[in-house]
N, C-alpha and C. Protein backbone atom coordinates (compact mmCIF):
# COMPACT_ATOMS: atom_id res chain seq x y z
N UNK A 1 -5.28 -7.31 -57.88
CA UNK A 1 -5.04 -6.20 -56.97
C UNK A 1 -6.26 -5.29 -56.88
N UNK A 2 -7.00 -5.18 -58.13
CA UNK A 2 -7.85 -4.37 -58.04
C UNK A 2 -9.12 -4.62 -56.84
N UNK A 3 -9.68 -6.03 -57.02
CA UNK A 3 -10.55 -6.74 -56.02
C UNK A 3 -10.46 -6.37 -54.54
N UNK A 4 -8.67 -6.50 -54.47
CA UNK A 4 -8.48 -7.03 -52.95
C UNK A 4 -8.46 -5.38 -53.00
N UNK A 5 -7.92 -4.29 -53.32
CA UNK A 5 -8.23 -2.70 -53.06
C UNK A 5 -9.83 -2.61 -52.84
N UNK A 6 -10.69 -2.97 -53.65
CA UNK A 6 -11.68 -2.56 -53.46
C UNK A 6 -12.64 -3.58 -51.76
N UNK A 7 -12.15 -4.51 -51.64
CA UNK A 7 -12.46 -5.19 -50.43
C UNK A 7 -11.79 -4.22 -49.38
N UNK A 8 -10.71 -3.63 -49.44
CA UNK A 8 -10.40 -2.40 -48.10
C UNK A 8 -10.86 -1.31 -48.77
N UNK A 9 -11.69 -0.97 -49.46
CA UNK A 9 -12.29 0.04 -49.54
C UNK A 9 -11.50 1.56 -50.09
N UNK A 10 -10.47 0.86 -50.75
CA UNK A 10 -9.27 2.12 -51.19
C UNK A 10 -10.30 2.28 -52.73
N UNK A 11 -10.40 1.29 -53.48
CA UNK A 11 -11.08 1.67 -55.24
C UNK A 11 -9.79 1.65 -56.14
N UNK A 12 -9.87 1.69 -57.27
CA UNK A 12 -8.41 1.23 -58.04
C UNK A 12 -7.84 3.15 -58.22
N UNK A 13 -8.68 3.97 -57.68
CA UNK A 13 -8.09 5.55 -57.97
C UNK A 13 -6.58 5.48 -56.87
N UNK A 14 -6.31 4.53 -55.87
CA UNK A 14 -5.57 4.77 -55.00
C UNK A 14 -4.09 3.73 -55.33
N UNK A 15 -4.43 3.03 -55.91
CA UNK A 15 -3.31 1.70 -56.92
C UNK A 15 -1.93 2.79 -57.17
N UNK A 16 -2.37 4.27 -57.61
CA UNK A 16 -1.06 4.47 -58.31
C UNK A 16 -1.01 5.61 -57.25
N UNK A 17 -0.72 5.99 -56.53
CA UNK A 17 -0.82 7.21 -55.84
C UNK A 17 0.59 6.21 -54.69
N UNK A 18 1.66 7.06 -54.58
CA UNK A 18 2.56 6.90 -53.76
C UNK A 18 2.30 7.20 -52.28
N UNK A 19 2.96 6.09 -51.36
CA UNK A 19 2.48 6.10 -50.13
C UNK A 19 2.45 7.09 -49.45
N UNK A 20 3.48 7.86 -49.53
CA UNK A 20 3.28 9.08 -48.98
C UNK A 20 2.42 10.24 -48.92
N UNK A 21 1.73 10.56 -49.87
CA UNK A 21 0.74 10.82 -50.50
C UNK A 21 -0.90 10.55 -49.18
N UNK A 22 -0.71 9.21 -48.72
CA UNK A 22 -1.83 8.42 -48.51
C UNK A 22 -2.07 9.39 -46.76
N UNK A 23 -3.21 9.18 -46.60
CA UNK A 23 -3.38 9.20 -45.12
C UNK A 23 -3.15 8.08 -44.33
N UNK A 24 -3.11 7.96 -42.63
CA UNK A 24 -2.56 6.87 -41.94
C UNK A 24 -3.77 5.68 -41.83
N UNK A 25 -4.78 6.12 -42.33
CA UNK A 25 -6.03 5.12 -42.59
C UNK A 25 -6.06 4.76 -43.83
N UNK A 26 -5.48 5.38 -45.07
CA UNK A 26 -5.22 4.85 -46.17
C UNK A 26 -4.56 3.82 -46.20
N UNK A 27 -3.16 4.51 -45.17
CA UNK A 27 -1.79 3.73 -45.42
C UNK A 27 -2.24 2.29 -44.95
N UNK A 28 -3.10 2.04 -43.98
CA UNK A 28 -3.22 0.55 -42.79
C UNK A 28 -4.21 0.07 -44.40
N UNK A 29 -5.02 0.41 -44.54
CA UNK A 29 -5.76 -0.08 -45.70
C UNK A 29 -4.85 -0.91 -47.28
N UNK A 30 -3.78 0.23 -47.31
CA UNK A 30 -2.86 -0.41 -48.09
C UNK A 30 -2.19 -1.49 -47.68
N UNK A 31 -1.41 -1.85 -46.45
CA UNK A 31 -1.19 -2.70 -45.88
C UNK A 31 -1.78 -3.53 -45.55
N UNK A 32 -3.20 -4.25 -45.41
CA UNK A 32 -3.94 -4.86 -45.43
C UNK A 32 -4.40 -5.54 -46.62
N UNK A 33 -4.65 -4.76 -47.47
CA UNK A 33 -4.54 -5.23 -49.27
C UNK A 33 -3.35 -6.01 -49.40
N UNK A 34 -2.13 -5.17 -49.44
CA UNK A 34 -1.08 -6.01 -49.56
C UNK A 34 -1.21 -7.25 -49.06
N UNK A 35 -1.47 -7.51 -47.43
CA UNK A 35 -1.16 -8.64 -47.22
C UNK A 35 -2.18 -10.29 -47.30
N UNK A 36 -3.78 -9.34 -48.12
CA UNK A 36 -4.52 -10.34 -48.65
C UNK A 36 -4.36 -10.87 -49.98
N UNK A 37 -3.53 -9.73 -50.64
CA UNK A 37 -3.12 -10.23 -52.05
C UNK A 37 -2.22 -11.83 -52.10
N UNK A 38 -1.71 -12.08 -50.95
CA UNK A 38 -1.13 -13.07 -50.82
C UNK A 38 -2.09 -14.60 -50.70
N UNK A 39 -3.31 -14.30 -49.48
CA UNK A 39 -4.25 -14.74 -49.25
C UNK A 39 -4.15 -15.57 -47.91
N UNK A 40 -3.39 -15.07 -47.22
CA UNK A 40 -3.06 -15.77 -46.09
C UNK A 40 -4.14 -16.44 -45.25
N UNK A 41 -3.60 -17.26 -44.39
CA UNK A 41 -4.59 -18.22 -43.27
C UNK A 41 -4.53 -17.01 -41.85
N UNK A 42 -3.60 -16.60 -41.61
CA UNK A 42 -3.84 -15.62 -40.95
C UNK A 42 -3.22 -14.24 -41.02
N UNK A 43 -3.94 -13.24 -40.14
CA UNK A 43 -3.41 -11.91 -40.48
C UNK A 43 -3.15 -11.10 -39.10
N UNK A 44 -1.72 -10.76 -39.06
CA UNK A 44 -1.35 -10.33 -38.09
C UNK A 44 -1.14 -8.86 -38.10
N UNK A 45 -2.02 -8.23 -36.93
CA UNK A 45 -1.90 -6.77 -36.90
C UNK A 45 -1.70 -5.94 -35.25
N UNK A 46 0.02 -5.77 -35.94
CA UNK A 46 0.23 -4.79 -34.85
C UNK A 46 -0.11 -3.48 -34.34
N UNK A 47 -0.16 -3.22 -33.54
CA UNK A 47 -1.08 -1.65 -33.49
C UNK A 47 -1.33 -0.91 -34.37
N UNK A 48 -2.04 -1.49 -35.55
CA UNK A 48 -2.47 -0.98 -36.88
C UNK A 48 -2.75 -0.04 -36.83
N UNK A 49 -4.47 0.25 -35.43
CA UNK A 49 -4.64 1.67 -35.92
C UNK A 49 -4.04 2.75 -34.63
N UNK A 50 -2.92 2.42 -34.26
CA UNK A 50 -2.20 3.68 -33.51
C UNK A 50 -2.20 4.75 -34.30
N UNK A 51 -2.19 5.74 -33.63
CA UNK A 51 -2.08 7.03 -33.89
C UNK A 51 -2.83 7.66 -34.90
N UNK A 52 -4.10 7.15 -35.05
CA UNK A 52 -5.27 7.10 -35.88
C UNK A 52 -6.16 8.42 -35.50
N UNK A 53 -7.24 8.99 -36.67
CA UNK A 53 -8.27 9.44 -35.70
C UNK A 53 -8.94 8.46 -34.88
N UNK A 54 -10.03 8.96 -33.92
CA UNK A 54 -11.28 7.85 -33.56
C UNK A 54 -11.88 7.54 -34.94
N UNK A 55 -12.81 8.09 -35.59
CA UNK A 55 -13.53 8.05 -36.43
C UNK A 55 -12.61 7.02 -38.01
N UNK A 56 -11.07 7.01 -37.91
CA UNK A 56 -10.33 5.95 -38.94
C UNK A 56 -10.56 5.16 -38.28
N UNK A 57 -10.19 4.55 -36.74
CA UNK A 57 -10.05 3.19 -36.06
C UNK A 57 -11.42 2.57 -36.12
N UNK A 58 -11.94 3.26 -35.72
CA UNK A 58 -13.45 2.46 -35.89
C UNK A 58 -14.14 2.06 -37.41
N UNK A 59 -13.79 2.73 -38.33
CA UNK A 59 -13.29 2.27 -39.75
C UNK A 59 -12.20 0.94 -39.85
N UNK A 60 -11.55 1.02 -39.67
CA UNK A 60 -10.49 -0.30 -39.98
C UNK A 60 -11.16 -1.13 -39.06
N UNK A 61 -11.59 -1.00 -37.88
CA UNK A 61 -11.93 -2.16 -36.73
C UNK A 61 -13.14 -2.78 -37.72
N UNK A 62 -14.07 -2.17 -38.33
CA UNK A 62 -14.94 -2.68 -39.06
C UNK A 62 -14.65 -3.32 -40.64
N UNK A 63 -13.65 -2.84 -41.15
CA UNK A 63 -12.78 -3.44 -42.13
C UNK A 63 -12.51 -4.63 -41.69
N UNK A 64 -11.71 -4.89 -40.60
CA UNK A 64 -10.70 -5.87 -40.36
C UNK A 64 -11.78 -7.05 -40.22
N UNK A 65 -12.86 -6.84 -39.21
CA UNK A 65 -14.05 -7.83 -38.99
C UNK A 65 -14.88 -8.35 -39.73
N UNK A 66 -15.08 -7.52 -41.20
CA UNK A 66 -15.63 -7.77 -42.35
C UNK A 66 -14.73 -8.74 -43.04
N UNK A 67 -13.23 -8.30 -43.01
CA UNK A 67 -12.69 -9.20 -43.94
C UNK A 67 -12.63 -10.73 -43.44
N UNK A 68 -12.67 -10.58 -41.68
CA UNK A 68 -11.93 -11.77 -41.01
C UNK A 68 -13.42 -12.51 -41.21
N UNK A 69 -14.50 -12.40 -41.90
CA UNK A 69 -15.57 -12.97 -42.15
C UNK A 69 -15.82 -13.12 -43.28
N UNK A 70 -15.42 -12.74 -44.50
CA UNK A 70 -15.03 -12.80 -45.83
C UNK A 70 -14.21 -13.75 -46.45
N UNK A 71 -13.22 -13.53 -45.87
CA UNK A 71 -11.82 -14.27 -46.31
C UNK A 71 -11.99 -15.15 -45.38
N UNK A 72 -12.13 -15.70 -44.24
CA UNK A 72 -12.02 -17.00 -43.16
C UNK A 72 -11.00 -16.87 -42.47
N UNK A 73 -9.92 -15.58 -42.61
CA UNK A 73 -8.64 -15.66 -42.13
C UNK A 73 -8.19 -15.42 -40.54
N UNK A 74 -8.01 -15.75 -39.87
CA UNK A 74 -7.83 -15.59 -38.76
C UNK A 74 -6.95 -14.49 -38.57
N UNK A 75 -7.38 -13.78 -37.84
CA UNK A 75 -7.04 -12.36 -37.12
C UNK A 75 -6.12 -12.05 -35.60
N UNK A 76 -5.03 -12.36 -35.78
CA UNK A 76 -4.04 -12.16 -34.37
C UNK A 76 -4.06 -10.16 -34.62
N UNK A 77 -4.59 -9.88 -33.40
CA UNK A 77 -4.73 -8.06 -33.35
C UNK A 77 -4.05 -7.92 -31.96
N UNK A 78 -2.69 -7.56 -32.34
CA UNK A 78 -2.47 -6.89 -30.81
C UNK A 78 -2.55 -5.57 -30.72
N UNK A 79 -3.19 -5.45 -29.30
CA UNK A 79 -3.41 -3.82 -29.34
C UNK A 79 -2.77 -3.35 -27.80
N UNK A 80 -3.26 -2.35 -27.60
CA UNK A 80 -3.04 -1.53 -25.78
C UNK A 80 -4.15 -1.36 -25.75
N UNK A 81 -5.31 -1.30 -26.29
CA UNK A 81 -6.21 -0.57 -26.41
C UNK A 81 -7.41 -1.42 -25.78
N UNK A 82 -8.12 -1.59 -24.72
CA UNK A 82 -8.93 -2.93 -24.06
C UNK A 82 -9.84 -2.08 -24.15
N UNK A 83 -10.32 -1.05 -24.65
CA UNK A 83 -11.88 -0.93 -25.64
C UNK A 83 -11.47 -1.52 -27.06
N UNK A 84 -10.93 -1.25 -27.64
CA UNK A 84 -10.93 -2.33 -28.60
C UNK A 84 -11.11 -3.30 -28.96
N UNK A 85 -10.18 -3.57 -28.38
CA UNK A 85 -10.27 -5.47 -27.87
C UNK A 85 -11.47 -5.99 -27.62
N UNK A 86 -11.93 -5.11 -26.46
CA UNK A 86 -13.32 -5.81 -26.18
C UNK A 86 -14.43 -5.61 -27.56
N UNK A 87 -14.15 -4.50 -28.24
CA UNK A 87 -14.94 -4.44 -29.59
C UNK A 87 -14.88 -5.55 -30.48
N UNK A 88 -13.50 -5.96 -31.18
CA UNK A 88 -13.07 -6.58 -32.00
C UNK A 88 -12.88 -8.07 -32.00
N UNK A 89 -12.97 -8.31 -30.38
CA UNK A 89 -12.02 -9.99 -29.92
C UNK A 89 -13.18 -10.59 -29.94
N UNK A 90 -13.13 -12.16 -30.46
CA UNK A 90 -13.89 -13.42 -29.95
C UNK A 90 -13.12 -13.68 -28.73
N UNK A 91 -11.74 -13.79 -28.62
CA UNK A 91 -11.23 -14.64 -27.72
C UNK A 91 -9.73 -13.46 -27.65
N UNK A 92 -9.35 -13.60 -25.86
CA UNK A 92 -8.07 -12.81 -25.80
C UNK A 92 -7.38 -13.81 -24.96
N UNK A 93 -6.10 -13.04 -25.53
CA UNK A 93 -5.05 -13.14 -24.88
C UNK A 93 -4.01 -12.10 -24.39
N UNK A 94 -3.82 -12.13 -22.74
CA UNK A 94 -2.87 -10.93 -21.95
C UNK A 94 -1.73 -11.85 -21.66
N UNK A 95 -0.52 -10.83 -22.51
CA UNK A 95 0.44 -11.18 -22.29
C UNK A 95 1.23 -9.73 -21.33
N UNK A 96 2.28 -10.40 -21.01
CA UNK A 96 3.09 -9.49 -19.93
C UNK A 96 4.63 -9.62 -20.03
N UNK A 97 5.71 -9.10 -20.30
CA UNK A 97 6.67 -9.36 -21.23
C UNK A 97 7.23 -10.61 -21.51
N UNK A 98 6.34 -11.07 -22.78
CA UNK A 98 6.13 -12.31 -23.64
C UNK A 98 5.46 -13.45 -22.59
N UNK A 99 5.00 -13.06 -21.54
CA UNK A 99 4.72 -14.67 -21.15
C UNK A 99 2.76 -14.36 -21.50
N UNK A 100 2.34 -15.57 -21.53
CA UNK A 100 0.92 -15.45 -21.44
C UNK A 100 0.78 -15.74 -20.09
N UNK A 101 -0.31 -14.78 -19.89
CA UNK A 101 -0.79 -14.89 -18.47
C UNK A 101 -2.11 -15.29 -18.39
N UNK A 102 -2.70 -15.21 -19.11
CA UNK A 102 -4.12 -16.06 -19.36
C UNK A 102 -4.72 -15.34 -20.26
N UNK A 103 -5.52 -16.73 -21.17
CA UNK A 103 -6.77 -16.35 -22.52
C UNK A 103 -7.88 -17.04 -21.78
N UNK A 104 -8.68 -16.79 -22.75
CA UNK A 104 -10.22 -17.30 -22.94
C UNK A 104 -10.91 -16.15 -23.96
N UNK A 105 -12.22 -16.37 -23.84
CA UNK A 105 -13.23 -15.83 -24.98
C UNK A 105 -12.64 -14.26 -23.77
N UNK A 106 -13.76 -13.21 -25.08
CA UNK A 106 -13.34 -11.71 -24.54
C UNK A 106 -13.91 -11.37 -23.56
N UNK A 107 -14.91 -12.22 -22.58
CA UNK A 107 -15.49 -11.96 -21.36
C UNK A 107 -14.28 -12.31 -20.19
N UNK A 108 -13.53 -13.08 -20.50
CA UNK A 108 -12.62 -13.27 -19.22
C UNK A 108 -11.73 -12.05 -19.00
N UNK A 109 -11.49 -10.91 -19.53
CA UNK A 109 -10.04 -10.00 -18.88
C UNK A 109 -11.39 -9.29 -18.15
N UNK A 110 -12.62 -9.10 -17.85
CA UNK A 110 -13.78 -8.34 -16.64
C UNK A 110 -13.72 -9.24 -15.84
N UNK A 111 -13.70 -10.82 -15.85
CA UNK A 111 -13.67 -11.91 -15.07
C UNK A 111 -12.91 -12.32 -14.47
N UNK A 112 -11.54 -11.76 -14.80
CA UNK A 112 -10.37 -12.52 -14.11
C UNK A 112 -10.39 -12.29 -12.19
N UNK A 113 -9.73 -13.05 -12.00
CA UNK A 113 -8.91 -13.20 -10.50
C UNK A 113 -8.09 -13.04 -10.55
N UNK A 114 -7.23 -12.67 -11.70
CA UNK A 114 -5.59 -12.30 -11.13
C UNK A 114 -5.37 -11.06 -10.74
N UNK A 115 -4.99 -10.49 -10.21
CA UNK A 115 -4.58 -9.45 -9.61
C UNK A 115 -3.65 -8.40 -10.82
N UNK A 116 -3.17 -8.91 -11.34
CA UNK A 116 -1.85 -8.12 -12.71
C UNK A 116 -3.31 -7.75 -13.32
N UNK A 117 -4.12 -9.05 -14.02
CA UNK A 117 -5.25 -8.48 -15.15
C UNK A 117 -6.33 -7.16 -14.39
N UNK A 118 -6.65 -7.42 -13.45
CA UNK A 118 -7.61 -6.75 -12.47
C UNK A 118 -6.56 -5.05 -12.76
N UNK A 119 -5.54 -5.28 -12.18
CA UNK A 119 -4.84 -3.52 -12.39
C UNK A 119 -4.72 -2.92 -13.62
N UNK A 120 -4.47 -4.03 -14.87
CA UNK A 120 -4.37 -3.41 -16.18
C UNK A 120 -5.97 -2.71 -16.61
N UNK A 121 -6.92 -3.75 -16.33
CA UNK A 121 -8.61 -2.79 -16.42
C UNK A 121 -8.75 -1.80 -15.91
N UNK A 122 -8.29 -1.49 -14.37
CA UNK A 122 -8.66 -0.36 -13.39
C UNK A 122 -7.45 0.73 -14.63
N UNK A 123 -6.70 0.20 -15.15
CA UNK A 123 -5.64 1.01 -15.37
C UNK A 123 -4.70 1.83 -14.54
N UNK A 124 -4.39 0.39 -14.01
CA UNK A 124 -3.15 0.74 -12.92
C UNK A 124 -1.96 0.41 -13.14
N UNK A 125 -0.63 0.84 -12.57
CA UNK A 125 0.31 0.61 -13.02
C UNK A 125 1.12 -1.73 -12.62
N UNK A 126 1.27 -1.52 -13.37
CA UNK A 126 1.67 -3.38 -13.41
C UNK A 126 2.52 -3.72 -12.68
């Protein structure tokens, strides 16, 4: 436990300190530990850093990319967030309630022709 704390950057001072206690960049950090302690093939993260500062998200976004190059683990990140995405992604995927509507590497949601992907960039309503 101690290792995988110190790979998210918590240090073993944070091991005994109750969650509540933690900040919401602590807390995603703890949750992330947790779920390498296991050692998974992949790691799934739901809007991890919602409701974050800027200055935490861009912290974890660099966590998460360090580890997903560390560990080998593959990284499913869903976000809302298409600066992100475009930060964080090799490859996306836009879904629209549950269907996929098209992937490729992170250059295709500027590239698309569909009309749905084209309004979600402008940030228009769907």
């Amino acid at each position: 436990a101690v290792g995988v704390s110190k790979a998210v950057d918590l240090g073993e001072r944070m091991l005994d300190k109750p969650v509540k206690t933690l900040s919401g960049g602590e807390r995603s950090r703890v949750a992330i530990a947790r779920t390498l302690v296991n050692k998974p093939d992949v790691l799934l993260l739901d809007e991890i850093t919602a409701s974050l500062d800027y200055r935490t998200v861009k912290e974890i976004e660099r966590l998460i990319v360090r580890l997903q190059r560390e560990y080998g683990v593959t990284v499913i990140w869903i976000t809302h967030d298409l600066d992100q995405a475009r930060r964080v992604s090799d490859d996306m995927w836009f879904l629209r309630n549950g269907e996929l509507i098209e992937f490729g590497d992170a250059s295709f949601i500027d590239e698309s022709d569909n009309p749905m992907i084209g309004r979600f960039v402008r940030g228009e309503e769907l």
